[in-house]
N, C-alpha and C. Protein backbone atom coordinates (compact mmCIF):
# COMPACT_ATOMS: atom_id res chain seq x y z
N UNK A 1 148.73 66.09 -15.78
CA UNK A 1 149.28 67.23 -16.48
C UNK A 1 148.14 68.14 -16.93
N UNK A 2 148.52 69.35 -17.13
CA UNK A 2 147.22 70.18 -17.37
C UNK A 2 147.01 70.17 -18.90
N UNK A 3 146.09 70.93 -19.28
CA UNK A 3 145.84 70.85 -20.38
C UNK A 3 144.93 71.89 -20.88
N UNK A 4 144.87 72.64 -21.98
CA UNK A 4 144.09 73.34 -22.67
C UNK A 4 142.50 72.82 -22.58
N UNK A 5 141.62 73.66 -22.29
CA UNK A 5 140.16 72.78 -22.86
C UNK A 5 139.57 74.26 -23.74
N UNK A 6 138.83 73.47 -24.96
CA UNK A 6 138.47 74.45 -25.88
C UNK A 6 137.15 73.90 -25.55
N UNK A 7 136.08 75.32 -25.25
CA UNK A 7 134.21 74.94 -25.73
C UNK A 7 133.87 75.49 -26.08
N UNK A 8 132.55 75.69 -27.16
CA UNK A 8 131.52 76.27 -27.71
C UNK A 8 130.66 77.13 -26.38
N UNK A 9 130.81 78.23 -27.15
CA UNK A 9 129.84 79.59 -25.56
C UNK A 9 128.65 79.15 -25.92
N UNK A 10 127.96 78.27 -27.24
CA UNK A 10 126.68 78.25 -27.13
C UNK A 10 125.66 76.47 -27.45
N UNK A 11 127.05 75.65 -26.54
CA UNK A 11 126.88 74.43 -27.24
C UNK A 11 126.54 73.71 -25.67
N UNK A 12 126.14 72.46 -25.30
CA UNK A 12 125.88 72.33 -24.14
C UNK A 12 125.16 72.92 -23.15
N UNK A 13 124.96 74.07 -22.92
CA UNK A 13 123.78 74.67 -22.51
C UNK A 13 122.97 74.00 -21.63
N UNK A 14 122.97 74.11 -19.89
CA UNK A 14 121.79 73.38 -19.26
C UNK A 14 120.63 74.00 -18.92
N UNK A 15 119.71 73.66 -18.99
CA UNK A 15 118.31 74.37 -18.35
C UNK A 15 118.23 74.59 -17.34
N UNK A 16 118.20 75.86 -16.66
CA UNK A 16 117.91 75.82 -15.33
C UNK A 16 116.42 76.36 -15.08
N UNK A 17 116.02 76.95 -15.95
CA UNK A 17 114.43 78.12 -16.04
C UNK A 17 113.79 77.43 -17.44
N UNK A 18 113.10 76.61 -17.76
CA UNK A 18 112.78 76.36 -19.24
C UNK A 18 112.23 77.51 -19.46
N UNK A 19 112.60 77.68 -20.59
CA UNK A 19 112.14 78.39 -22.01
C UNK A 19 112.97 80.15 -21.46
N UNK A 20 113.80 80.11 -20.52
CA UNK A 20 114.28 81.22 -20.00
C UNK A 20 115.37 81.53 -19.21
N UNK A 21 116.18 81.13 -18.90
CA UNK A 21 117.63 80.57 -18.62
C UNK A 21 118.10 79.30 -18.86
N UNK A 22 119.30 79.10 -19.52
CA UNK A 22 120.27 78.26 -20.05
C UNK A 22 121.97 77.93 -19.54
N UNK A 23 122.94 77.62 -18.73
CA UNK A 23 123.77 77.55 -18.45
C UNK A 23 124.64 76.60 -18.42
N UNK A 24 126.02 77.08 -18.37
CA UNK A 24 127.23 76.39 -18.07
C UNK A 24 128.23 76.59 -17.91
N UNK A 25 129.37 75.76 -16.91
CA UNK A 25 129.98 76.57 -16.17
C UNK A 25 130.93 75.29 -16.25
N UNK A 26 132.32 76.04 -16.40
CA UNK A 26 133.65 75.29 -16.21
C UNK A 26 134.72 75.97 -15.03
N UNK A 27 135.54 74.71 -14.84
CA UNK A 27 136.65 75.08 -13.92
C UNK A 27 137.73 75.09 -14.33
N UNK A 28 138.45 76.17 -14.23
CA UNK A 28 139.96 76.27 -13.99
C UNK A 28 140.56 75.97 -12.89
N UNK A 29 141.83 76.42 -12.64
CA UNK A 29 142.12 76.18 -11.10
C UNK A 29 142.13 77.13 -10.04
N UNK A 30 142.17 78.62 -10.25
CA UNK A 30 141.39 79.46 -9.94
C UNK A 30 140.58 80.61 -10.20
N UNK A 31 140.10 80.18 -11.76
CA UNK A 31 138.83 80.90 -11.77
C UNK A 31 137.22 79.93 -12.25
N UNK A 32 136.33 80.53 -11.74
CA UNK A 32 135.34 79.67 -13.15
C UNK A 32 134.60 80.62 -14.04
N UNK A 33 134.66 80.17 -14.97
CA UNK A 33 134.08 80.04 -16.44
C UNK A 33 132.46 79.42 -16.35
N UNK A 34 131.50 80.60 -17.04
CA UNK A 34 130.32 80.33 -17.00
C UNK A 34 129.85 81.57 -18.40
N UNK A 35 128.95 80.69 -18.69
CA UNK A 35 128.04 81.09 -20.12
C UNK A 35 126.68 81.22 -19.43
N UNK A 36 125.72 82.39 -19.43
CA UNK A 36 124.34 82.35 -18.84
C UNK A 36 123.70 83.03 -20.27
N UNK A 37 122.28 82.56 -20.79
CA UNK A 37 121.96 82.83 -21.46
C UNK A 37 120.43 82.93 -21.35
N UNK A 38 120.13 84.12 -21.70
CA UNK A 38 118.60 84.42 -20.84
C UNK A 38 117.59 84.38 -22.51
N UNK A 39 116.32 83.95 -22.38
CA UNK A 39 116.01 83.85 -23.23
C UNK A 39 114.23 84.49 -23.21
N UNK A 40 113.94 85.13 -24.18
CA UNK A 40 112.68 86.22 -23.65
C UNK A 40 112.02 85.92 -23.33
N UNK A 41 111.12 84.38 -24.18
CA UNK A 41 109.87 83.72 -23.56
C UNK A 41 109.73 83.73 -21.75
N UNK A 42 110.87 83.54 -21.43
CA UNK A 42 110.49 83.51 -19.79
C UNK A 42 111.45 84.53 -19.12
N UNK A 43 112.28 84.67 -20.09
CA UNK A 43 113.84 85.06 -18.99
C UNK A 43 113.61 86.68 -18.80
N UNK A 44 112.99 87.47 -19.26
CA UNK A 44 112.42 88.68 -18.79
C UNK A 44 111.30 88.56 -17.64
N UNK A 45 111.13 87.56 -17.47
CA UNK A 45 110.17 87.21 -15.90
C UNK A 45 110.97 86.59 -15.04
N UNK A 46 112.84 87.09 -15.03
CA UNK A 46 113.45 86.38 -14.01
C UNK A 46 114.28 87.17 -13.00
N UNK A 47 114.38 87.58 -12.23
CA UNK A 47 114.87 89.17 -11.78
C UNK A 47 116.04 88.26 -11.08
N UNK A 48 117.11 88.57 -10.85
CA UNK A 48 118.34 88.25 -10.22
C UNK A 48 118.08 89.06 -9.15
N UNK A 49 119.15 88.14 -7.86
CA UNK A 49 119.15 88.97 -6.46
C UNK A 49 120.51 89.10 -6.24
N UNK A 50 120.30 90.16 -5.68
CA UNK A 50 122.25 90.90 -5.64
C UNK A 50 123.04 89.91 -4.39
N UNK A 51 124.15 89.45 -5.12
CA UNK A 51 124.83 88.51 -4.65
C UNK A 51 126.79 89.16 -5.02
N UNK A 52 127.07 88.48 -3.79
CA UNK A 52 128.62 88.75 -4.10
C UNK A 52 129.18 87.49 -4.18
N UNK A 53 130.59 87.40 -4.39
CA UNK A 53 131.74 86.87 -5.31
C UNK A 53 133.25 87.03 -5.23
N UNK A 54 134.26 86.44 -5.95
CA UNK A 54 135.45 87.15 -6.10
C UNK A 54 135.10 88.33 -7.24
N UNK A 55 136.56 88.52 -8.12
CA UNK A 55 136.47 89.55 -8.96
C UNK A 55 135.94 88.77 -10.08
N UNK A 56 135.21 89.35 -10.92
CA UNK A 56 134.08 89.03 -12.30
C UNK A 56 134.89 90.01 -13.81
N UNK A 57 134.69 89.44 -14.30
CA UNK A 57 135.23 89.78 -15.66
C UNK A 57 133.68 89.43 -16.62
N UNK A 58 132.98 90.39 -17.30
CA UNK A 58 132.28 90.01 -18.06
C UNK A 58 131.98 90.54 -19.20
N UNK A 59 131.41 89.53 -20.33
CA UNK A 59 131.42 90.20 -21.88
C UNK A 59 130.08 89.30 -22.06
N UNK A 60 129.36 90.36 -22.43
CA UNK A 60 128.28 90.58 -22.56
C UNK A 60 128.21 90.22 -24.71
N UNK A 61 127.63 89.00 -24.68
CA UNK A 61 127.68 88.88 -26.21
C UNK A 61 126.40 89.11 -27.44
N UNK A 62 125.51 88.77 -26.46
CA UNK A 62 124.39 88.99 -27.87
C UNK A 62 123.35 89.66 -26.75
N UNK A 63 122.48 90.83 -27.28
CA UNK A 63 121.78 91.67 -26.39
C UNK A 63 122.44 92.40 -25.39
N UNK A 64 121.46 93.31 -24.79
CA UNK A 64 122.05 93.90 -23.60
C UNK A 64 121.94 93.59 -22.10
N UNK A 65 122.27 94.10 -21.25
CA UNK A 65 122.07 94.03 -19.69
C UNK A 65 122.71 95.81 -19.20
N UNK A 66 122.08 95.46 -17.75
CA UNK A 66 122.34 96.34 -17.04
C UNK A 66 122.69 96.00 -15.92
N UNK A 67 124.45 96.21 -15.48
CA UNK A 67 124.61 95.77 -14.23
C UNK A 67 123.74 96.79 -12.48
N UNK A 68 123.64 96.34 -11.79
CA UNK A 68 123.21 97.20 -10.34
C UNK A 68 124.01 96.88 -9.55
N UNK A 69 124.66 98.23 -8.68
CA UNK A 69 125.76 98.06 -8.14
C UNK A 69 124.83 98.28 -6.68
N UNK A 70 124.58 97.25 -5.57
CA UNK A 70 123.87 97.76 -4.53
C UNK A 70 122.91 96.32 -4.02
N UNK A 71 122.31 96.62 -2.81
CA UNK A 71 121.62 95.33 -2.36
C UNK A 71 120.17 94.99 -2.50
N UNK A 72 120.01 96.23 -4.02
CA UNK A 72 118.60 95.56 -4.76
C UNK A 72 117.62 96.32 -3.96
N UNK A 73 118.12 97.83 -3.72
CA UNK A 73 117.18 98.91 -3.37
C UNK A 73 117.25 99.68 -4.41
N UNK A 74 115.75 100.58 -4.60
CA UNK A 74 115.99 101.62 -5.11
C UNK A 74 116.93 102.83 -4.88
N UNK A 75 117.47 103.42 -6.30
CA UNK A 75 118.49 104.09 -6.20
C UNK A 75 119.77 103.33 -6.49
N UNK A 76 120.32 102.08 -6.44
CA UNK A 76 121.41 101.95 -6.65
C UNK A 76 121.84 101.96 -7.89
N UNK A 77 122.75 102.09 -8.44
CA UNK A 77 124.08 102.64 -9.55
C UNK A 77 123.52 101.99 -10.55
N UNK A 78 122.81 101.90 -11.87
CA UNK A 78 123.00 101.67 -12.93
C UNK A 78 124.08 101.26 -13.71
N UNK A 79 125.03 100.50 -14.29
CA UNK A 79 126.07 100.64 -15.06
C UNK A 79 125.64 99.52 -16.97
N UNK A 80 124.72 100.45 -17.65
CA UNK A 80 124.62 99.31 -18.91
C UNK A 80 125.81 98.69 -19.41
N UNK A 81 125.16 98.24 -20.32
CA UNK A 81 126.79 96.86 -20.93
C UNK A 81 125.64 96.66 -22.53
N UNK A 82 126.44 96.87 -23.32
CA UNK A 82 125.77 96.62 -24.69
C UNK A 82 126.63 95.22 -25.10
N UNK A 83 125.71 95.36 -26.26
CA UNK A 83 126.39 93.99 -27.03
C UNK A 83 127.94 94.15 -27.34
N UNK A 84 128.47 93.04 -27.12
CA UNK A 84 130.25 93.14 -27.19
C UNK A 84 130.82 94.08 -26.31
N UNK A 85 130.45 94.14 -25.54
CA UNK A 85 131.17 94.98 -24.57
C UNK A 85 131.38 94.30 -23.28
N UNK A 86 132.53 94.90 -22.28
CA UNK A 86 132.98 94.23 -21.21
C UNK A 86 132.73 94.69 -20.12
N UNK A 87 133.05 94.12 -18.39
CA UNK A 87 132.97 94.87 -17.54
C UNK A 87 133.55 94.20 -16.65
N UNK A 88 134.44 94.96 -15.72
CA UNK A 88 134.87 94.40 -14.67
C UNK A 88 134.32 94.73 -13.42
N UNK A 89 133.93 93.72 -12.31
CA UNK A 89 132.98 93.57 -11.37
C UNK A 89 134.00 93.51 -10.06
N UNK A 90 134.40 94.36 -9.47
CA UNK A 90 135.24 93.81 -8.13
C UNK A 90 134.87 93.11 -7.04
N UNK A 91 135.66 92.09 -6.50
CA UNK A 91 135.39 91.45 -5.66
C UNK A 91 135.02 92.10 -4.33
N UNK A 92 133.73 91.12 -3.68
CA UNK A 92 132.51 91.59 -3.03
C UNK A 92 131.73 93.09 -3.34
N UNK A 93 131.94 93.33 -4.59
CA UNK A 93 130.38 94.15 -4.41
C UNK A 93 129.36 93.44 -4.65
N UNK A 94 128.34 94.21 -4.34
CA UNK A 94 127.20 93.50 -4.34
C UNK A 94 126.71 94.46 -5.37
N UNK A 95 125.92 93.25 -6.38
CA UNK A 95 125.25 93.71 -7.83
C UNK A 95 124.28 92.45 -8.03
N UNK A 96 123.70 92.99 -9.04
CA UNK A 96 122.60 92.10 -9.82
C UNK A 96 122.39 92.75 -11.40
N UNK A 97 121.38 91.99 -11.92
CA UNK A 97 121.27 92.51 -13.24
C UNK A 97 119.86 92.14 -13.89
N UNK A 98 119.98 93.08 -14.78
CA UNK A 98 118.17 93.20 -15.62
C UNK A 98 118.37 93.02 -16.93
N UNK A 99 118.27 91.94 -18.16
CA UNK A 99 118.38 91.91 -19.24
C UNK A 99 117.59 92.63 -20.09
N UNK A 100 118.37 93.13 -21.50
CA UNK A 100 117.53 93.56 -22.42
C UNK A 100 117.76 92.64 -23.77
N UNK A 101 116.81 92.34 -24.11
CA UNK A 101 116.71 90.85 -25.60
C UNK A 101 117.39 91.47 -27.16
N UNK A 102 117.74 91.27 -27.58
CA UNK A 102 118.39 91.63 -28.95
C UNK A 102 117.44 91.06 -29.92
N UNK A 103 117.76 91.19 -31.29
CA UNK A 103 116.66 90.59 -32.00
C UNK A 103 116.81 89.06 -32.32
N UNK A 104 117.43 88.53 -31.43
CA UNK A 104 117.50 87.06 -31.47
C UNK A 104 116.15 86.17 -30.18
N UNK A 105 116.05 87.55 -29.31
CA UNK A 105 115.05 87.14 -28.13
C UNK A 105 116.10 86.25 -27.22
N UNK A 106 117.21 86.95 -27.28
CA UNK A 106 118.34 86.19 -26.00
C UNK A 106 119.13 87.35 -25.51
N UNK A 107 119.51 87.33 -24.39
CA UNK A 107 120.72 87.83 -23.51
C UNK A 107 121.78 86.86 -23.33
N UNK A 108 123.07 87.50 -23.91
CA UNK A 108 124.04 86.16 -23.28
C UNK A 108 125.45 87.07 -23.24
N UNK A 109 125.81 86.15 -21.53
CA UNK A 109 126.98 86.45 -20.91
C UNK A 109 128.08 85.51 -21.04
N UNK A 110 129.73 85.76 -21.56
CA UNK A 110 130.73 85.12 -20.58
C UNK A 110 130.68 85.94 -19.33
N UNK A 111 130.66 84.55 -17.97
CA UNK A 111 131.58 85.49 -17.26
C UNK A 111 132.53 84.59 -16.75
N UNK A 112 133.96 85.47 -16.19
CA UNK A 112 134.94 84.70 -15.73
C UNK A 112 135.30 85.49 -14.15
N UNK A 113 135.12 84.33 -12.75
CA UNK A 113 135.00 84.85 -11.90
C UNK A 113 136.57 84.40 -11.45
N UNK A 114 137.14 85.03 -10.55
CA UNK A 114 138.10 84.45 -9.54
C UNK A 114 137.97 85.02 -7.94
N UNK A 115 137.88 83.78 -7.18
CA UNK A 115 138.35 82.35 -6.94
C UNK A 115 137.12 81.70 -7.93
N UNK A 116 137.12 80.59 -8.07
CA UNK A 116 135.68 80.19 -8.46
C UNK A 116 134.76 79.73 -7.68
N UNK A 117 133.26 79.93 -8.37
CA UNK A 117 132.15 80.61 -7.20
C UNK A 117 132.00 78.52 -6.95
N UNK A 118 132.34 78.54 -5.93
CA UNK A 118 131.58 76.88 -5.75
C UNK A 118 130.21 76.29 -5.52
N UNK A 119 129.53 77.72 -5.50
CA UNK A 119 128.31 77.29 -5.53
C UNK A 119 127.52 76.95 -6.54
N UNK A 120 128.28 76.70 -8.26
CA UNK A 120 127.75 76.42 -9.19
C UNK A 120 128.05 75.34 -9.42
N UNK A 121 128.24 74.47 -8.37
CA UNK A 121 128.43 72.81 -8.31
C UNK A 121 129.33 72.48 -9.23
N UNK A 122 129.47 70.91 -9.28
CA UNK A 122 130.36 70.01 -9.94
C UNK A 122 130.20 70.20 -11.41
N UNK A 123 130.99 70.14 -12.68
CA UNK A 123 130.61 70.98 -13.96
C UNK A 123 129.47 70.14 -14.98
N UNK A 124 129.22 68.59 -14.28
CA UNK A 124 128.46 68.18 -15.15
C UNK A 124 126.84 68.88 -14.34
N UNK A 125 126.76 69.19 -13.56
CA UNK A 125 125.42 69.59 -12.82
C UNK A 125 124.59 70.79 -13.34
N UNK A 126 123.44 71.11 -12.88
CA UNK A 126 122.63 72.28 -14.03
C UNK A 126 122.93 73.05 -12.59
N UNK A 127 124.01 74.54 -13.00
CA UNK A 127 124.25 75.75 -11.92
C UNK A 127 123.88 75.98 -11.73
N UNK A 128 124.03 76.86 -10.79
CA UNK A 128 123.29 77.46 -9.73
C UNK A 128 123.33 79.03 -10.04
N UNK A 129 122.22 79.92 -10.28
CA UNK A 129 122.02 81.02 -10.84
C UNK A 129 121.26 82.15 -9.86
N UNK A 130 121.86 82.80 -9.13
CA UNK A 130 121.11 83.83 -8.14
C UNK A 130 119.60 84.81 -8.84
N UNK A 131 118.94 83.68 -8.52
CA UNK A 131 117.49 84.19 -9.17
C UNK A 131 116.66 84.92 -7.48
N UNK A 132 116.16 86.14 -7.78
CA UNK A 132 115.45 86.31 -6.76
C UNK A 132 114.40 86.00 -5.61
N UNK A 133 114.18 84.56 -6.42
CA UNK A 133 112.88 84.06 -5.77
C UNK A 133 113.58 82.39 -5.33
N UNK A 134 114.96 81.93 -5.40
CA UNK A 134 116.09 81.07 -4.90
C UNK A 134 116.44 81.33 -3.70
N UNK A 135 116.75 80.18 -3.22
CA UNK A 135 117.58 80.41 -1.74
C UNK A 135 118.72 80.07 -2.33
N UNK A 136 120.01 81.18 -1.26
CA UNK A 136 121.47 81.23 -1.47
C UNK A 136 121.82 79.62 -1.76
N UNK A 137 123.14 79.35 -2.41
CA UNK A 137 123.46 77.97 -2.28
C UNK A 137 124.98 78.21 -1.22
């Protein structure tokens, strides 16, 4: 039978970058649920590579970002996202993103994708995070 699951956006947390990305990621049945949380000591030395998806739903909670709508050339689309604010990402564009630190020295995202991305493995595992210098999973 199904069931409600309630979690903390800032509890559990896996390392994927020490001292500069943090994650975790749950399943529904068709979407997933993921918390990424970038952190300044390193996570401003981590550039994301533009990757696609289903459709993305995201709220942007402590600090800022800037989504890029494009395949990580110059010139493509800018779209910022401040603190508490949302954005919807349509399925297969291709984007990436550049954090800006708040005065906590963190960036942190919900995002909620559908279908869910399976390449962020099984939910006890440390995800999989499209870092630029990663091979696709």
């Amino acid at each position: 039978m199904a069931k409600c699951r309630v979690f903390g956006i800032d509890d559990g947390l896996k390392e994927v970058v020490a001292n500069g990305l943090y994650m975790k990621h749950l399943f529904g049945k068709h979407i997933s649920v993921s918390v990424v949380k970038f952190v300044e000591a390193v996570g401003h030395d981590l550039p994301a590579k533009a990757h696609v998806h289903g459709e993305e739903a995201s709220l942007q909670l402590v600090g800022e970002c800037t989504v890029f709508e494009g395949a990580g050339e110059e010139g493509d689309v800018a779209v910022p996202m401040a603190a508490r604010s949302a954005m919807i990402i349509p399925a297969q564009l291709s984007h990436y993103g550049s954090n800006r630190f708040g005065c906590e020295g963190v960036s942190m995202r919900l995002n909620v994708v559908t279908p869910p991305r399976p390449e962020f493995g099984p939910e006890d595992s440390v995800p999989y995070y499209p870092l630029k210098n990663r091979a696709d999973r």
